[in-house]
C-alpha atoms as a PDB file:
ATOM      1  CA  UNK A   1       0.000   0.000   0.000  1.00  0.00           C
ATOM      2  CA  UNK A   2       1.458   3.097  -0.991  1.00  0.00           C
ATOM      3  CA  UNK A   3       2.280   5.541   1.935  1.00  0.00           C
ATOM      4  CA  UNK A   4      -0.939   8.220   0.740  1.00  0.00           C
ATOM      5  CA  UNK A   5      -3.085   5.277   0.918  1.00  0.00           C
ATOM      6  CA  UNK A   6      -2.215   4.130   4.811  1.00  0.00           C
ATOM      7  CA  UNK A   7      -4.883   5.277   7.215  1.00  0.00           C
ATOM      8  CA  UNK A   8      -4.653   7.421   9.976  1.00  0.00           C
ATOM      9  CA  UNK A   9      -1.505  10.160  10.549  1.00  0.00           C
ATOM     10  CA  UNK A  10       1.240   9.359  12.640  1.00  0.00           C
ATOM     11  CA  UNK A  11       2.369  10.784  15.974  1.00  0.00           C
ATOM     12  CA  UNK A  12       5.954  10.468  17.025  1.00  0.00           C
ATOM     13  CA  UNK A  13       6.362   8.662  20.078  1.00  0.00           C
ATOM     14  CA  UNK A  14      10.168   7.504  20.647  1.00  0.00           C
ATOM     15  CA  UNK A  15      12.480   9.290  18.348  1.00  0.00           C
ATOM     16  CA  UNK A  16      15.146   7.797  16.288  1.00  0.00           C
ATOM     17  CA  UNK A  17      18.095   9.406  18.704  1.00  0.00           C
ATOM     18  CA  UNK A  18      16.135   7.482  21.729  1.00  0.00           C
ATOM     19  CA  UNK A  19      15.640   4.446  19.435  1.00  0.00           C
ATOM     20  CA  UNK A  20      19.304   4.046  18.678  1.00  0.00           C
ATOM     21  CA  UNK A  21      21.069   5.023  22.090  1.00  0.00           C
ATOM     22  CA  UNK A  22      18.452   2.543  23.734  1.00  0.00           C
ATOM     23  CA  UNK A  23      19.132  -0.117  21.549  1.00  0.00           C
ATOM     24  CA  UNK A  24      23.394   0.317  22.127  1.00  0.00           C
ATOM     25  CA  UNK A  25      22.597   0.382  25.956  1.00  0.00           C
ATOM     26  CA  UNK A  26      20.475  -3.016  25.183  1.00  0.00           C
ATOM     27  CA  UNK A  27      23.480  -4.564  23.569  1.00  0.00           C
ATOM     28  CA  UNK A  28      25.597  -3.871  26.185  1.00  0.00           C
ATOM     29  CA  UNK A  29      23.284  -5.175  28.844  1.00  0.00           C
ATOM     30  CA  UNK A  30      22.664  -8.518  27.070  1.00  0.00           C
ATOM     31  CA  UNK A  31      26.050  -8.753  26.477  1.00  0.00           C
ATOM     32  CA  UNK A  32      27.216  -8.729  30.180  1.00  0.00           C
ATOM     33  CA  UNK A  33      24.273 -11.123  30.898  1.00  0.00           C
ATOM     34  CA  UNK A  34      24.743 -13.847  27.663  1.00  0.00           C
ATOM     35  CA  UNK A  35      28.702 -13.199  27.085  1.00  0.00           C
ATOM     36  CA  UNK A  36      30.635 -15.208  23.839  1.00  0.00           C
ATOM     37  CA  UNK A  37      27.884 -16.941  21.464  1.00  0.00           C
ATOM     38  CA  UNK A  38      24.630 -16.333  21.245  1.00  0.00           C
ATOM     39  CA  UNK A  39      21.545 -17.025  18.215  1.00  0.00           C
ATOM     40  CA  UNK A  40      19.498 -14.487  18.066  1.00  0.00           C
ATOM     41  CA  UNK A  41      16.388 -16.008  16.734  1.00  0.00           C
ATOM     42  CA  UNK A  42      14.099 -12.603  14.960  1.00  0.00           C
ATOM     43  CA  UNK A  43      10.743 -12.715  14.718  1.00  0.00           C
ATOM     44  CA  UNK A  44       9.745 -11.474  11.601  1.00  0.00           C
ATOM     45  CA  UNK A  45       8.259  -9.077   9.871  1.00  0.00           C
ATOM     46  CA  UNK A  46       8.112  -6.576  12.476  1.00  0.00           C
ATOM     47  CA  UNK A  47      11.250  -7.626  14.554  1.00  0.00           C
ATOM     48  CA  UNK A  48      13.978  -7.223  11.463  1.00  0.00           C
ATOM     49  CA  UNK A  49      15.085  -3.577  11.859  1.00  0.00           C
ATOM     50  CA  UNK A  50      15.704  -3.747  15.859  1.00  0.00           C
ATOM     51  CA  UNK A  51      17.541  -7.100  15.206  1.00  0.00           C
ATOM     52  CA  UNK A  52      19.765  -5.822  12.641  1.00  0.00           C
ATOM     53  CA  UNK A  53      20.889  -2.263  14.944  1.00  0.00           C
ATOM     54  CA  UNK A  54      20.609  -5.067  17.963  1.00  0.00           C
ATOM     55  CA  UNK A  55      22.995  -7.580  15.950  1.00  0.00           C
ATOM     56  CA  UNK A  56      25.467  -4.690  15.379  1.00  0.00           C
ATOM     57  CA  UNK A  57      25.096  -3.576  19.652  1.00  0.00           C
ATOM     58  CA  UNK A  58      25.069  -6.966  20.558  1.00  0.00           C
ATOM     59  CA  UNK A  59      28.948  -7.458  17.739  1.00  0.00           C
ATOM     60  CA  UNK A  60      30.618  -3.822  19.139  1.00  0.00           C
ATOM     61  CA  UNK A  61      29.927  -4.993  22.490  1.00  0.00           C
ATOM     62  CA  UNK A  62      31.713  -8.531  21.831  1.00  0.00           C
ATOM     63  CA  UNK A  63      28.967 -11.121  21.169  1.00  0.00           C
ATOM     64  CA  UNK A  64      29.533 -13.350  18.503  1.00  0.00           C
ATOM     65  CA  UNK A  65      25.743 -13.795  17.366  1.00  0.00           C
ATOM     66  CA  UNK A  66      24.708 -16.171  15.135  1.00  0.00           C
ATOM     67  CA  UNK A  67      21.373 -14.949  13.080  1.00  0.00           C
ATOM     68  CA  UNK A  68      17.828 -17.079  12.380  1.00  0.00           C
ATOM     69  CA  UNK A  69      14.777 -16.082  11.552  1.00  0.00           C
ATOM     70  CA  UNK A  70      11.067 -16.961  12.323  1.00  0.00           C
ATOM     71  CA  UNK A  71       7.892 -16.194  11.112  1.00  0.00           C
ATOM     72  CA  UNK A  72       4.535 -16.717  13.495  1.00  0.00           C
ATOM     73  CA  UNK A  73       1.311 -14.349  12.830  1.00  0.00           C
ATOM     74  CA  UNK A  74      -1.221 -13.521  15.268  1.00  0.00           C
ATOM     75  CA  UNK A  75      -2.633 -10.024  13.534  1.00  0.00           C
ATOM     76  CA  UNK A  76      -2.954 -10.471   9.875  1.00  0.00           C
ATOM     77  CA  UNK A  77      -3.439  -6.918   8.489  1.00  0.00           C
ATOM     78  CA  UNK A  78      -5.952  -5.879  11.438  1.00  0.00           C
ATOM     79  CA  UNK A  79      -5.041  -3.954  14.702  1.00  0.00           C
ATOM     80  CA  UNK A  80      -6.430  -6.888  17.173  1.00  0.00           C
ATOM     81  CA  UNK A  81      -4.229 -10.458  17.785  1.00  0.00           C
ATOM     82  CA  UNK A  82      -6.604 -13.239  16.404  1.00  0.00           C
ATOM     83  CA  UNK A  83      -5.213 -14.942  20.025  1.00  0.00           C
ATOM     84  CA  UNK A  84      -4.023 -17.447  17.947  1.00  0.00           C
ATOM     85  CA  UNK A  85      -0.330 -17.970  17.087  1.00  0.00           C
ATOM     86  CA  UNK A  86       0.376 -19.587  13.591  1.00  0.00           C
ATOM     87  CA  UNK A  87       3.908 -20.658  12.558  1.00  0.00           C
ATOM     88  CA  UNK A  88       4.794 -19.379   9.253  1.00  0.00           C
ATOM     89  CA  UNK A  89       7.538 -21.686   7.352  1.00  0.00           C
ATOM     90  CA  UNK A  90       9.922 -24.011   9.179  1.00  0.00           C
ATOM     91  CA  UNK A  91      11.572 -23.660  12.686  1.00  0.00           C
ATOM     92  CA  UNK A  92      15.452 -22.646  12.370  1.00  0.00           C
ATOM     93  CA  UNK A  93      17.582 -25.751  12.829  1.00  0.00           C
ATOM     94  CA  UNK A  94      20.621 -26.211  14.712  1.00  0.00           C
ATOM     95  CA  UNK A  95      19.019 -24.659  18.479  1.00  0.00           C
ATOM     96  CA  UNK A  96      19.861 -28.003  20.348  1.00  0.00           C
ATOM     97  CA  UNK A  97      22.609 -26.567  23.331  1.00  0.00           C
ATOM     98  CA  UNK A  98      22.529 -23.412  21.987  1.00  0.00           C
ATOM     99  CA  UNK A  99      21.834 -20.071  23.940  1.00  0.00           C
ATOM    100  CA  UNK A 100      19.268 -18.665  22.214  1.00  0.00           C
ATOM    101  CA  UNK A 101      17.935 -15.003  22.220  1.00  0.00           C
ATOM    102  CA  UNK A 102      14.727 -14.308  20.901  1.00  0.00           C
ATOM    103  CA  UNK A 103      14.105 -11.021  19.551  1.00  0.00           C
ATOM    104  CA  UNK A 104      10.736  -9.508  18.539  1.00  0.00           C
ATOM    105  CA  UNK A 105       9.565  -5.879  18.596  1.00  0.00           C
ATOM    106  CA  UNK A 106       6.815  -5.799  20.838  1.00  0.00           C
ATOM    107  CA  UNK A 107       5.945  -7.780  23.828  1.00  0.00           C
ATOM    108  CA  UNK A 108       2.361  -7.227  24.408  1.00  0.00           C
ATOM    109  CA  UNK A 109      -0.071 -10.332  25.356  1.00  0.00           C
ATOM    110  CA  UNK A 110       2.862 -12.594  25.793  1.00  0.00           C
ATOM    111  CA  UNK A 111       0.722 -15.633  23.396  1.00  0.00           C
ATOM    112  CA  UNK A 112       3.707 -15.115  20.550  1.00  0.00           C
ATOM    113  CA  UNK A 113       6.725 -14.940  23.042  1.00  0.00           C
ATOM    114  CA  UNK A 114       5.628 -17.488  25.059  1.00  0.00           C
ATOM    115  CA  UNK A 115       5.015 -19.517  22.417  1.00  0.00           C
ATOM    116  CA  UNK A 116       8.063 -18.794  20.385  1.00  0.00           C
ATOM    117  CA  UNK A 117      10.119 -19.777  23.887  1.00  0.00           C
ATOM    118  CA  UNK A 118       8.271 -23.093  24.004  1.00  0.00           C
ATOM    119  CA  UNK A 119       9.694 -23.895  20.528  1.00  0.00           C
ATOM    120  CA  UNK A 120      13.119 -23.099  21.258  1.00  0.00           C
ATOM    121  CA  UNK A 121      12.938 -25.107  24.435  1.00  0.00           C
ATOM    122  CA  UNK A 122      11.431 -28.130  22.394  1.00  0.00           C
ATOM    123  CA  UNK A 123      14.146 -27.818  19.660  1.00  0.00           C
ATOM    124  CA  UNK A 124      16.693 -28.453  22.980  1.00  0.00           C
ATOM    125  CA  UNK A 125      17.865 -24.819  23.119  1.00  0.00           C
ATOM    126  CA  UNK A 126      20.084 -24.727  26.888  1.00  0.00           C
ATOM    127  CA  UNK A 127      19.490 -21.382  27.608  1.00  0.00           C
ATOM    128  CA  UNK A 128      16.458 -18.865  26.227  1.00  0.00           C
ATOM    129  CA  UNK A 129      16.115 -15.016  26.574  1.00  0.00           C
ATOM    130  CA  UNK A 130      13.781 -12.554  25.371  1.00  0.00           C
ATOM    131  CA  UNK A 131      14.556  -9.344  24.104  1.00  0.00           C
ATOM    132  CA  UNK A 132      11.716  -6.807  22.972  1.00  0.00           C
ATOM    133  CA  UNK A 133      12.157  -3.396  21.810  1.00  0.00           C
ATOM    134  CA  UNK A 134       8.579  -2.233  23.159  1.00  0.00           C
ATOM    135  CA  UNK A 135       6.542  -3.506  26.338  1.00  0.00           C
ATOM    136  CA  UNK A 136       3.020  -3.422  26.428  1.00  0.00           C
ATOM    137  CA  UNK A 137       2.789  -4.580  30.324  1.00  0.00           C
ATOM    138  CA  UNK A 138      -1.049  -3.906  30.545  1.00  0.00           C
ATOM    139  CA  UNK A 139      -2.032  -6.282  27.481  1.00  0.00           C
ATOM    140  CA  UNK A 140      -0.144  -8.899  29.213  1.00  0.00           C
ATOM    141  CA  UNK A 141      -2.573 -12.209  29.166  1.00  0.00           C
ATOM    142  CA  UNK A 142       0.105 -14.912  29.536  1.00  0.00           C
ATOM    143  CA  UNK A 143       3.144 -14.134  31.622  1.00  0.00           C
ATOM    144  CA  UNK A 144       6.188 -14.526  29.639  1.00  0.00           C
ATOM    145  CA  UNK A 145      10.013 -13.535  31.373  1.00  0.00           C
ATOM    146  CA  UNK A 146      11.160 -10.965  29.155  1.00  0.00           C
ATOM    147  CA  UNK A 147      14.446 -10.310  29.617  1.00  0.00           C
ATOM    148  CA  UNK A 148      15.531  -7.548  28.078  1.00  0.00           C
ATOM    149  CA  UNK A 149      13.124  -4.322  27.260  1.00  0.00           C
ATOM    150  CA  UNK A 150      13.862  -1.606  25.058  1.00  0.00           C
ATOM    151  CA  UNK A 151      10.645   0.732  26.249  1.00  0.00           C
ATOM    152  CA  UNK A 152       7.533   0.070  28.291  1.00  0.00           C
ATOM    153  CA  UNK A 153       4.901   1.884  25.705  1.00  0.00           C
ATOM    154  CA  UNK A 154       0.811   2.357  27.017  1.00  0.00           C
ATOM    155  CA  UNK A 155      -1.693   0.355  24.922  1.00  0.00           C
ATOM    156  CA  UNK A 156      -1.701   1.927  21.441  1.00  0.00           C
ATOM    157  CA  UNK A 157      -1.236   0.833  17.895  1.00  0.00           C
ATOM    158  CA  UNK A 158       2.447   2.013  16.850  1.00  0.00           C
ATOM    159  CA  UNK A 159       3.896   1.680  13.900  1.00  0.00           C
ATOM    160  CA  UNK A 160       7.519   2.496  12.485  1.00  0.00           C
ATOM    161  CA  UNK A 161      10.962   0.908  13.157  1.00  0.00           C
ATOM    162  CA  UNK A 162       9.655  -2.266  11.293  1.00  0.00           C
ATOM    163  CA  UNK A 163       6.762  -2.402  12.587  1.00  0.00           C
ATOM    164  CA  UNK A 164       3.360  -2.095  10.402  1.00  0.00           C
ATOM    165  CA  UNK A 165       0.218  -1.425   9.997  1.00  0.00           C
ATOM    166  CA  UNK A 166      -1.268  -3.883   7.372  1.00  0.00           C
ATOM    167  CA  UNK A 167       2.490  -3.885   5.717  1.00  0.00           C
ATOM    168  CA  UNK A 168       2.580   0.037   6.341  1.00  0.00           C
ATOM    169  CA  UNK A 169       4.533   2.741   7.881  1.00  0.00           C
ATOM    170  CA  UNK A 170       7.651  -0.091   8.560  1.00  0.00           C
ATOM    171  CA  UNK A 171       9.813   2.808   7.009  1.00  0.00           C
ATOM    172  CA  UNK A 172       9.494   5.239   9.594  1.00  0.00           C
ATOM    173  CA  UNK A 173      12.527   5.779  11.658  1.00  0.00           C
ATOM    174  CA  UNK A 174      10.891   6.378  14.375  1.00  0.00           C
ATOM    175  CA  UNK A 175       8.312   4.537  16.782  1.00  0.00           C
ATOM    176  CA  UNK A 176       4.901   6.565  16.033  1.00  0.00           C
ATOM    177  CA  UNK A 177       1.239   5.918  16.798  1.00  0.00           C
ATOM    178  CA  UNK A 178      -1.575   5.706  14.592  1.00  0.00           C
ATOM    179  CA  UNK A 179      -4.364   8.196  15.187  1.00  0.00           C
END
């Protein structure tokens, strides 16, 4: 969809500046907690373009991170979770004693993280994290330890920073919300 046709204007919310010297301070702390190898396992679509500024934190800070990707859907091109999670494609091989990181952009119910860490766990991963740019703490439904959090955002549709609105605004280089 072309950017005149999106619905709904955009309001800033976390700048670019914040976005970038959050995500650095993110590296380092996951860094001091998972030191030498990690796989950072990105959920995808909306997860790619914190992963790849994460990957490069996660490198100048001296992890050695391996790089797989996943694809699970719960939203479709509406602003509500179905509530169910749907695996995409196939699971990324080679997790078995590996200390896995998963990174996604937003942690909100905790139905996609938690069951994203189930499958890591079943393909024999030893250790899993989370890491999620965005926290939406009051649309938690499951509980799901999430280890490392970029922002705790109230409960509105944002967009930007990879994230989309029915395959829009994932351009933005900024976190906005959609009025």
């Amino acid at each position: 969809m072309p950017p005149s046709a999106l619905p709904g204007a955009v309001t800033p919310l976390i700048p670019a500046d914040a976005l970038a010297e959050r995500v650095t301070a993110m590296g380092r702390e996951i860094a001091a907690a998972m030191p030498g190898d990690v796989t950072m396992v990105v959920l995808l679509k909306g997860g790619f373009v914190f992963a790849a500024d994460l990957l490069r934190a996660l490198g100048v800070a001296g992890v050695d991170a391996r790089v797989e990707f996943i694809r699970l859907s719960s939203y479709g091109s509406g602003k509500e979770s179905s509530g169910t999670v749907v695996l995409i494609g196939p699971m990324p091989e080679g997790l078995e004693g590996r200390r896995v990181l998963i990174v996604d952009d937003i942690a909100d119910s905790g139905r996609t993280l938690s069951y994203v860490r189930q499958l890591m766990l079943d393909a024999g991963a030893a250790e899993v994290r989370i890491a999620a740019l965005l926290d939406k703490p009051s649309r938690r439904v499951i509980p799901v330890p999430v280890d490392f959090i970029g922002f705790s955002v109230e409960d509105r549709f944002v967009v930007g920073y990879g994230i989309d609105y029915a395959e829009g605004y994932r351009y933005l280089p900024f976190i906005g919300v959609v009025e």
